[in-house]
PDB file of N, CA and C in Angstrom:
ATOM      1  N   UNK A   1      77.049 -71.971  45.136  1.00  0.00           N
ATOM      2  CA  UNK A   1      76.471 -71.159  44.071  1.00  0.00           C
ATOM      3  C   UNK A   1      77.307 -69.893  43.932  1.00  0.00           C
ATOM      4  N   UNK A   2      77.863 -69.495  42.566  1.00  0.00           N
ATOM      5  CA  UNK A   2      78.108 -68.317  42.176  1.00  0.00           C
ATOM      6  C   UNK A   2      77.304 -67.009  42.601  1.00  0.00           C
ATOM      7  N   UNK A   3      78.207 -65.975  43.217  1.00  0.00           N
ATOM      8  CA  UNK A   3      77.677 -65.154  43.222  1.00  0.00           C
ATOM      9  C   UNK A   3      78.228 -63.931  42.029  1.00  0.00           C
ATOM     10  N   UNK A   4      77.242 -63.201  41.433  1.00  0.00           N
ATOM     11  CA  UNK A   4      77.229 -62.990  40.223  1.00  0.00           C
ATOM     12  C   UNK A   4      77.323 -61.554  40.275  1.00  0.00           C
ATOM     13  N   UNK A   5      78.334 -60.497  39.840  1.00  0.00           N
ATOM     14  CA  UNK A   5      78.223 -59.366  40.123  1.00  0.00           C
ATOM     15  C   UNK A   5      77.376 -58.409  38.131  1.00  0.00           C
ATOM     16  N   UNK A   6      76.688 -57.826  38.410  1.00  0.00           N
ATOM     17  CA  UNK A   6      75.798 -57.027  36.525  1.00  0.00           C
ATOM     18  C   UNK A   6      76.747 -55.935  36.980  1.00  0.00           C
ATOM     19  N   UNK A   7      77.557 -55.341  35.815  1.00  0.00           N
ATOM     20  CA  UNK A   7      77.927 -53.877  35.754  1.00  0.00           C
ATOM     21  C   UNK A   7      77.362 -52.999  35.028  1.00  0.00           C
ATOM     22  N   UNK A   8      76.441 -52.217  35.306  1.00  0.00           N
ATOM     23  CA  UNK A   8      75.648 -51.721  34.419  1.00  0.00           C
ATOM     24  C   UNK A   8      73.971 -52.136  34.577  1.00  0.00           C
ATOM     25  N   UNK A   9      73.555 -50.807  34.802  1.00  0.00           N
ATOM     26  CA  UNK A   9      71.802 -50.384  35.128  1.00  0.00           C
ATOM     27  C   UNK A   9      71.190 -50.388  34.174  1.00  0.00           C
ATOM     28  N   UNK A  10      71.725 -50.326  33.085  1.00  0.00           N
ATOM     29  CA  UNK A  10      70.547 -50.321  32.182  1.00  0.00           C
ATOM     30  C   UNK A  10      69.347 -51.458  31.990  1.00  0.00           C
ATOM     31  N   UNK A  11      68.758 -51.276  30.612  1.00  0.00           N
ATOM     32  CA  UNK A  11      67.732 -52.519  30.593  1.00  0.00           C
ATOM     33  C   UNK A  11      68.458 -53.855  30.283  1.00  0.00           C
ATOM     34  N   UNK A  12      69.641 -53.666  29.360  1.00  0.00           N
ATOM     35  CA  UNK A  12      70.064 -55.348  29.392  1.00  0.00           C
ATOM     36  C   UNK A  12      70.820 -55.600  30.937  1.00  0.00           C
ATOM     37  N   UNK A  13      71.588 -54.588  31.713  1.00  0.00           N
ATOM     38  CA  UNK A  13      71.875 -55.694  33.120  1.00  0.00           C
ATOM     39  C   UNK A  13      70.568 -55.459  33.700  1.00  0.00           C
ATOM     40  N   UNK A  14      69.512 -54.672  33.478  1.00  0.00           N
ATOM     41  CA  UNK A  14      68.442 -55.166  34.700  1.00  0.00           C
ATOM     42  C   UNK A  14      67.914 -56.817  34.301  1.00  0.00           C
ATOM     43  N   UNK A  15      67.608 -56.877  32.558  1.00  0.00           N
ATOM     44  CA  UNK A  15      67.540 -58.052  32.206  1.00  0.00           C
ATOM     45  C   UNK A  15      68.212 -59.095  32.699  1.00  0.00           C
ATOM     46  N   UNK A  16      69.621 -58.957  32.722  1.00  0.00           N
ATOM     47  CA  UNK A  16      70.853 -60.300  33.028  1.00  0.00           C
ATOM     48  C   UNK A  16      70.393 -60.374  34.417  1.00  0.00           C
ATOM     49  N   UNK A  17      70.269 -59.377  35.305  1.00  0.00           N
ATOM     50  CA  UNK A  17      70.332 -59.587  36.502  1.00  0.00           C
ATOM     51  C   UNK A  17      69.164 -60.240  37.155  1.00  0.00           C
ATOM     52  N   UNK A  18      67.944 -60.103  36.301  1.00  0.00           N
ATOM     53  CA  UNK A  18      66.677 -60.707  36.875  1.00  0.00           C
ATOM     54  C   UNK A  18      66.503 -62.811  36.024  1.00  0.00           C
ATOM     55  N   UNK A  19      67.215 -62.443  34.961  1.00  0.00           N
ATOM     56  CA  UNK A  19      67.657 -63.974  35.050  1.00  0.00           C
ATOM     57  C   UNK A  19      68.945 -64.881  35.783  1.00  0.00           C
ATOM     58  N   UNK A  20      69.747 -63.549  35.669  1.00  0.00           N
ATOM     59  CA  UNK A  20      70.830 -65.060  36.642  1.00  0.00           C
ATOM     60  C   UNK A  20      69.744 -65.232  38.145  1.00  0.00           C
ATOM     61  N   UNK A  21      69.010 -64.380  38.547  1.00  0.00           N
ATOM     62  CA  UNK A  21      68.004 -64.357  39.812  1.00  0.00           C
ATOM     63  C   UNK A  21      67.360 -65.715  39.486  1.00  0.00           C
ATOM     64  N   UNK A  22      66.682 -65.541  38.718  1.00  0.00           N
ATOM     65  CA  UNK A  22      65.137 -66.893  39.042  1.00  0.00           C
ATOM     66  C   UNK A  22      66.208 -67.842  38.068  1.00  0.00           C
ATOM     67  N   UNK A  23      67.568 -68.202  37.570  1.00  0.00           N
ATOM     68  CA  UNK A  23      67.984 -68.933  37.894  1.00  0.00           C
ATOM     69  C   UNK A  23      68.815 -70.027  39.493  1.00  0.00           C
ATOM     70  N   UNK A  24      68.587 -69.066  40.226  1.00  0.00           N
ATOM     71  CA  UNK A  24      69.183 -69.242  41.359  1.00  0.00           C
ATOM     72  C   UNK A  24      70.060 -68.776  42.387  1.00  0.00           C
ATOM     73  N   UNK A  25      71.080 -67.637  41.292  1.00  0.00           N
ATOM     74  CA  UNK A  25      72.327 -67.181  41.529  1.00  0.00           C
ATOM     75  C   UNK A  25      71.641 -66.032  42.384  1.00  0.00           C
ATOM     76  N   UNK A  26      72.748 -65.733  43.212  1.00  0.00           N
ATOM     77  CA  UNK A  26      72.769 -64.959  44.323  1.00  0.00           C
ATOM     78  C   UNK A  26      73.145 -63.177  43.609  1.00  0.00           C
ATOM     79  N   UNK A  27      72.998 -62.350  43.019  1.00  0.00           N
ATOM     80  CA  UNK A  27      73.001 -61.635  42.157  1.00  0.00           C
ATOM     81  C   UNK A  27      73.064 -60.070  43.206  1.00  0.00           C
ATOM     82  N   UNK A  28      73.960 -58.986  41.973  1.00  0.00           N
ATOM     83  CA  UNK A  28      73.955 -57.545  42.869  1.00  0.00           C
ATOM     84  C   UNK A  28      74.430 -56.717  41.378  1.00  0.00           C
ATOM     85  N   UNK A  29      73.387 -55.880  41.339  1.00  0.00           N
ATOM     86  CA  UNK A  29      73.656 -55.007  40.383  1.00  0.00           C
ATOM     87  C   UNK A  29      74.516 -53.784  40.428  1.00  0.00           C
ATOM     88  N   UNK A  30      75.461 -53.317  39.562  1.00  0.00           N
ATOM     89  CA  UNK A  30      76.062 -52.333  39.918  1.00  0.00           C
ATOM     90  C   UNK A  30      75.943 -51.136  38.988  1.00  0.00           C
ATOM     91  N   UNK A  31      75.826 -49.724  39.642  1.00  0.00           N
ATOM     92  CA  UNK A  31      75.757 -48.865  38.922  1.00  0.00           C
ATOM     93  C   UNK A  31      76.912 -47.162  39.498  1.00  0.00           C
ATOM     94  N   UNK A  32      76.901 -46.331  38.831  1.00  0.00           N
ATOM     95  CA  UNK A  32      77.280 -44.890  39.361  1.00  0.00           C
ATOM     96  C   UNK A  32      76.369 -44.312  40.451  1.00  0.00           C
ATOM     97  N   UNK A  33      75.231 -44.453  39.949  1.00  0.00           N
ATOM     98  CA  UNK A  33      74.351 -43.848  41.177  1.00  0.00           C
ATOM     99  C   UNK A  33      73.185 -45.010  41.733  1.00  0.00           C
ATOM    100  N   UNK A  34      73.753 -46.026  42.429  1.00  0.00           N
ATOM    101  CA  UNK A  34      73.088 -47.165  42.966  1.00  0.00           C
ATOM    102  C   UNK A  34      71.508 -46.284  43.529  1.00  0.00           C
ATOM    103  N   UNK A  35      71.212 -45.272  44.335  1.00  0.00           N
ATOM    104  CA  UNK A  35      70.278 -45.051  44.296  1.00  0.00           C
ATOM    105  C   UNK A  35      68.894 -44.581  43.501  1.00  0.00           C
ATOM    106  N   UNK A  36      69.439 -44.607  42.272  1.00  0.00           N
ATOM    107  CA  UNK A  36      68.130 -44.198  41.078  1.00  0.00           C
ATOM    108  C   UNK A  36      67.548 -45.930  41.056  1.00  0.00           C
ATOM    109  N   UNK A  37      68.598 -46.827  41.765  1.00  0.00           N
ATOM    110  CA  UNK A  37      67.899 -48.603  41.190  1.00  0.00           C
ATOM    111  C   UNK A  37      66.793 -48.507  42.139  1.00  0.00           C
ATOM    112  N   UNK A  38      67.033 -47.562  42.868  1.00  0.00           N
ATOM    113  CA  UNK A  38      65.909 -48.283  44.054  1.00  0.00           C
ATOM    114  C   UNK A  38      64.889 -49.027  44.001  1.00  0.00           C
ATOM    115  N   UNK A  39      64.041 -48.696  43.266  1.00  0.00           N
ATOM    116  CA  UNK A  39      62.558 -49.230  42.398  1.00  0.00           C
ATOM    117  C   UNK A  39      62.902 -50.526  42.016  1.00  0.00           C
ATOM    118  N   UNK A  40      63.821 -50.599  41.186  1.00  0.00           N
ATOM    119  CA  UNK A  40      64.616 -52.034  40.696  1.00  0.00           C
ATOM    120  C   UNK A  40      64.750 -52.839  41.509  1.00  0.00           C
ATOM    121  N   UNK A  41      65.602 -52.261  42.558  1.00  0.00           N
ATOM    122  CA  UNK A  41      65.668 -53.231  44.091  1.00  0.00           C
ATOM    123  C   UNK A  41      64.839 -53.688  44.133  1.00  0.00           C
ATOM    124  N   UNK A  42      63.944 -52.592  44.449  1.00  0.00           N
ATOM    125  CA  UNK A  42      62.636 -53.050  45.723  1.00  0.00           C
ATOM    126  C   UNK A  42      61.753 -54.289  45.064  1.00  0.00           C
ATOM    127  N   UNK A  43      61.505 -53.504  43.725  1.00  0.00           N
ATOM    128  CA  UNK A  43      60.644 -54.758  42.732  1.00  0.00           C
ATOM    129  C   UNK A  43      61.451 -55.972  42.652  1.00  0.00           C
ATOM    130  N   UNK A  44      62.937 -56.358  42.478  1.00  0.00           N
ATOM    131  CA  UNK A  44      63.257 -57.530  42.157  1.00  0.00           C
ATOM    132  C   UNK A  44      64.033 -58.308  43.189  1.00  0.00           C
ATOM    133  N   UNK A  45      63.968 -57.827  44.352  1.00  0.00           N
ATOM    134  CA  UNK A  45      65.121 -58.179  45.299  1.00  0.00           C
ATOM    135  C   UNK A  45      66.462 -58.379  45.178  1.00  0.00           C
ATOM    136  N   UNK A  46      66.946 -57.383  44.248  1.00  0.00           N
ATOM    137  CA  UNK A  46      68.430 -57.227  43.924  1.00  0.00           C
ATOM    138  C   UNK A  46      68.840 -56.449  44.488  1.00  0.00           C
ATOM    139  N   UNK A  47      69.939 -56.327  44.969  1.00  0.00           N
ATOM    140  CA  UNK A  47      70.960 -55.622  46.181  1.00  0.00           C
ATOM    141  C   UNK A  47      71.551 -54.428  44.648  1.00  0.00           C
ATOM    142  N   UNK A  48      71.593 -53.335  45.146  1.00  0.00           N
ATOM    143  CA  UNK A  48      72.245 -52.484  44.103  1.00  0.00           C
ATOM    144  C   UNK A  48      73.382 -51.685  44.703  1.00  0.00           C
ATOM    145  N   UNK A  49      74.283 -51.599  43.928  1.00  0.00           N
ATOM    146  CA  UNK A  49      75.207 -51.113  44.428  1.00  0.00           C
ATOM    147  C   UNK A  49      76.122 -50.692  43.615  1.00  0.00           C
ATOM    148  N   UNK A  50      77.572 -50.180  44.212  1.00  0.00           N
ATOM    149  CA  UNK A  50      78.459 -49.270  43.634  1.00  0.00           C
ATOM    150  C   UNK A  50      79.626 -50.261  42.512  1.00  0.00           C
ATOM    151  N   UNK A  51      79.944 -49.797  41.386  1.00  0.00           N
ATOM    152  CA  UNK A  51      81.026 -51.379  40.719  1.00  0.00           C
ATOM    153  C   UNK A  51      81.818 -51.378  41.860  1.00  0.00           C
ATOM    154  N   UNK A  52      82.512 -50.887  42.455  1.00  0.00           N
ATOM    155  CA  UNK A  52      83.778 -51.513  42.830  1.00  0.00           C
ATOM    156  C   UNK A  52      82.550 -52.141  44.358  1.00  0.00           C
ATOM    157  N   UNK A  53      81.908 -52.013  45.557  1.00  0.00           N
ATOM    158  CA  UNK A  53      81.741 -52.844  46.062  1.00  0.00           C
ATOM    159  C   UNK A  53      80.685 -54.047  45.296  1.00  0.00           C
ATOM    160  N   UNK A  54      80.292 -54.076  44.037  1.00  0.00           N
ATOM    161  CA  UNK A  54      79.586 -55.013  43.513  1.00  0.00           C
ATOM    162  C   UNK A  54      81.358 -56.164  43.188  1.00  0.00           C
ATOM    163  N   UNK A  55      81.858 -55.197  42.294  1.00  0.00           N
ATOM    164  CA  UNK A  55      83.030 -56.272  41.869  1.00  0.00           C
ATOM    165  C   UNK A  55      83.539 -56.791  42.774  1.00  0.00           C
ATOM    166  N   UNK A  56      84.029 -55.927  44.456  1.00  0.00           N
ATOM    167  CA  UNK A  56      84.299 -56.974  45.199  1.00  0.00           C
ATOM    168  C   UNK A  56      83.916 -58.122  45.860  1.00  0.00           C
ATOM    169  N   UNK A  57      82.308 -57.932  45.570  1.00  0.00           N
ATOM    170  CA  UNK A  57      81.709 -59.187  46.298  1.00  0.00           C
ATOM    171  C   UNK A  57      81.108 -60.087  45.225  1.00  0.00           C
ATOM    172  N   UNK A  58      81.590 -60.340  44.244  1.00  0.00           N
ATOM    173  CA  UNK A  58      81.056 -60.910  43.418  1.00  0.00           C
ATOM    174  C   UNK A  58      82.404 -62.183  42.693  1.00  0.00           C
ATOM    175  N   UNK A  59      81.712 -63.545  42.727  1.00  0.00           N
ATOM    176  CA  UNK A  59      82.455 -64.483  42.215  1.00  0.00           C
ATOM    177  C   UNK A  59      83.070 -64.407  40.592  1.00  0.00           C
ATOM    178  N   UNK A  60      81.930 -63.906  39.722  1.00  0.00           N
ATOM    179  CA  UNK A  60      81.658 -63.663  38.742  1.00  0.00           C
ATOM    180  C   UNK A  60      81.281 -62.262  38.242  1.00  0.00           C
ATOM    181  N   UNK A  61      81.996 -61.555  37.375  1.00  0.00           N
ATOM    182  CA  UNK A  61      81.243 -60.128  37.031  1.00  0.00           C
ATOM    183  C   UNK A  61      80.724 -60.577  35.584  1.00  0.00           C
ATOM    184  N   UNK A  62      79.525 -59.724  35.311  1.00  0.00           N
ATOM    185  CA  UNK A  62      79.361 -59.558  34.015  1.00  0.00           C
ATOM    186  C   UNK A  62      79.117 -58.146  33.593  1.00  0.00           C
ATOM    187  N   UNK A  63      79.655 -58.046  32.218  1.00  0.00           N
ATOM    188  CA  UNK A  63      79.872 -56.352  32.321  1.00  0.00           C
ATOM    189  C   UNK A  63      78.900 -55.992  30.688  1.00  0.00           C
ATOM    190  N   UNK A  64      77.691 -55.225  31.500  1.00  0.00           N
ATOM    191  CA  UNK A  64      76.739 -54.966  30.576  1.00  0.00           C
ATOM    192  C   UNK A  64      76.515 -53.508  30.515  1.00  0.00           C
ATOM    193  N   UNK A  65      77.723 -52.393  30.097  1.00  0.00           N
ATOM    194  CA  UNK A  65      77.552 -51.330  29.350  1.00  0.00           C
ATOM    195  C   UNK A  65      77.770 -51.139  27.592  1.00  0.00           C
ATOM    196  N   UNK A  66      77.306 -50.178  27.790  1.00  0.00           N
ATOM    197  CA  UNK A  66      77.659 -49.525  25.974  1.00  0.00           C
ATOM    198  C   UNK A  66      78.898 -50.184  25.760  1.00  0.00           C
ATOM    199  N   UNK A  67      79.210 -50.153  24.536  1.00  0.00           N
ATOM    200  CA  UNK A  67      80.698 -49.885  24.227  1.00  0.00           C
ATOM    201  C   UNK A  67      81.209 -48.931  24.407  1.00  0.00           C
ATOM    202  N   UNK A  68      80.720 -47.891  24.425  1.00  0.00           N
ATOM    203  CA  UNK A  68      81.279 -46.112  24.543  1.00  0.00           C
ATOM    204  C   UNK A  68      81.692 -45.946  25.661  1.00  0.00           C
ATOM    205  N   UNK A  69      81.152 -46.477  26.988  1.00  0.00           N
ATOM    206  CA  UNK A  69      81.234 -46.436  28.021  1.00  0.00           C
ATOM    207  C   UNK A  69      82.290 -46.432  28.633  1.00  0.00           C
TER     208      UNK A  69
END
């Protein structure tokens, strides 16, 4: 199984990230300040973390910021 790295906290990667989840995939969200996810964590059992250690442990990234960003 893919492991799936979300770039980006907002509501669409909290979205992506809670479906690639209860699809199966092994999933880790990444943000600037991994500790504001906490709540996120705790509620969804997603590992949160920094992009670059999300991108490194991840088979797959998907990258869900603004365009501005």
């Amino acid at each position: 199984m893919h492991k799936i790295g979300v770039i980006g906290s907002a509501v669409v990667g909290q979205t992506l990230a809670q479906g690639f989840k209860k699809h199966g995939y092994d999933v880790r969200i990444a943000s600037r300040t991994p500790a504001k996810l906490a709540d996120f964590a705790a509620k969804s059992g997603i590992t949160a973390a920094t992009f670059s250690d999300v991108a490194a442990w991840s088979d797959v990234v998907v990258l869900a910021v603004k365009g501005t960003a």
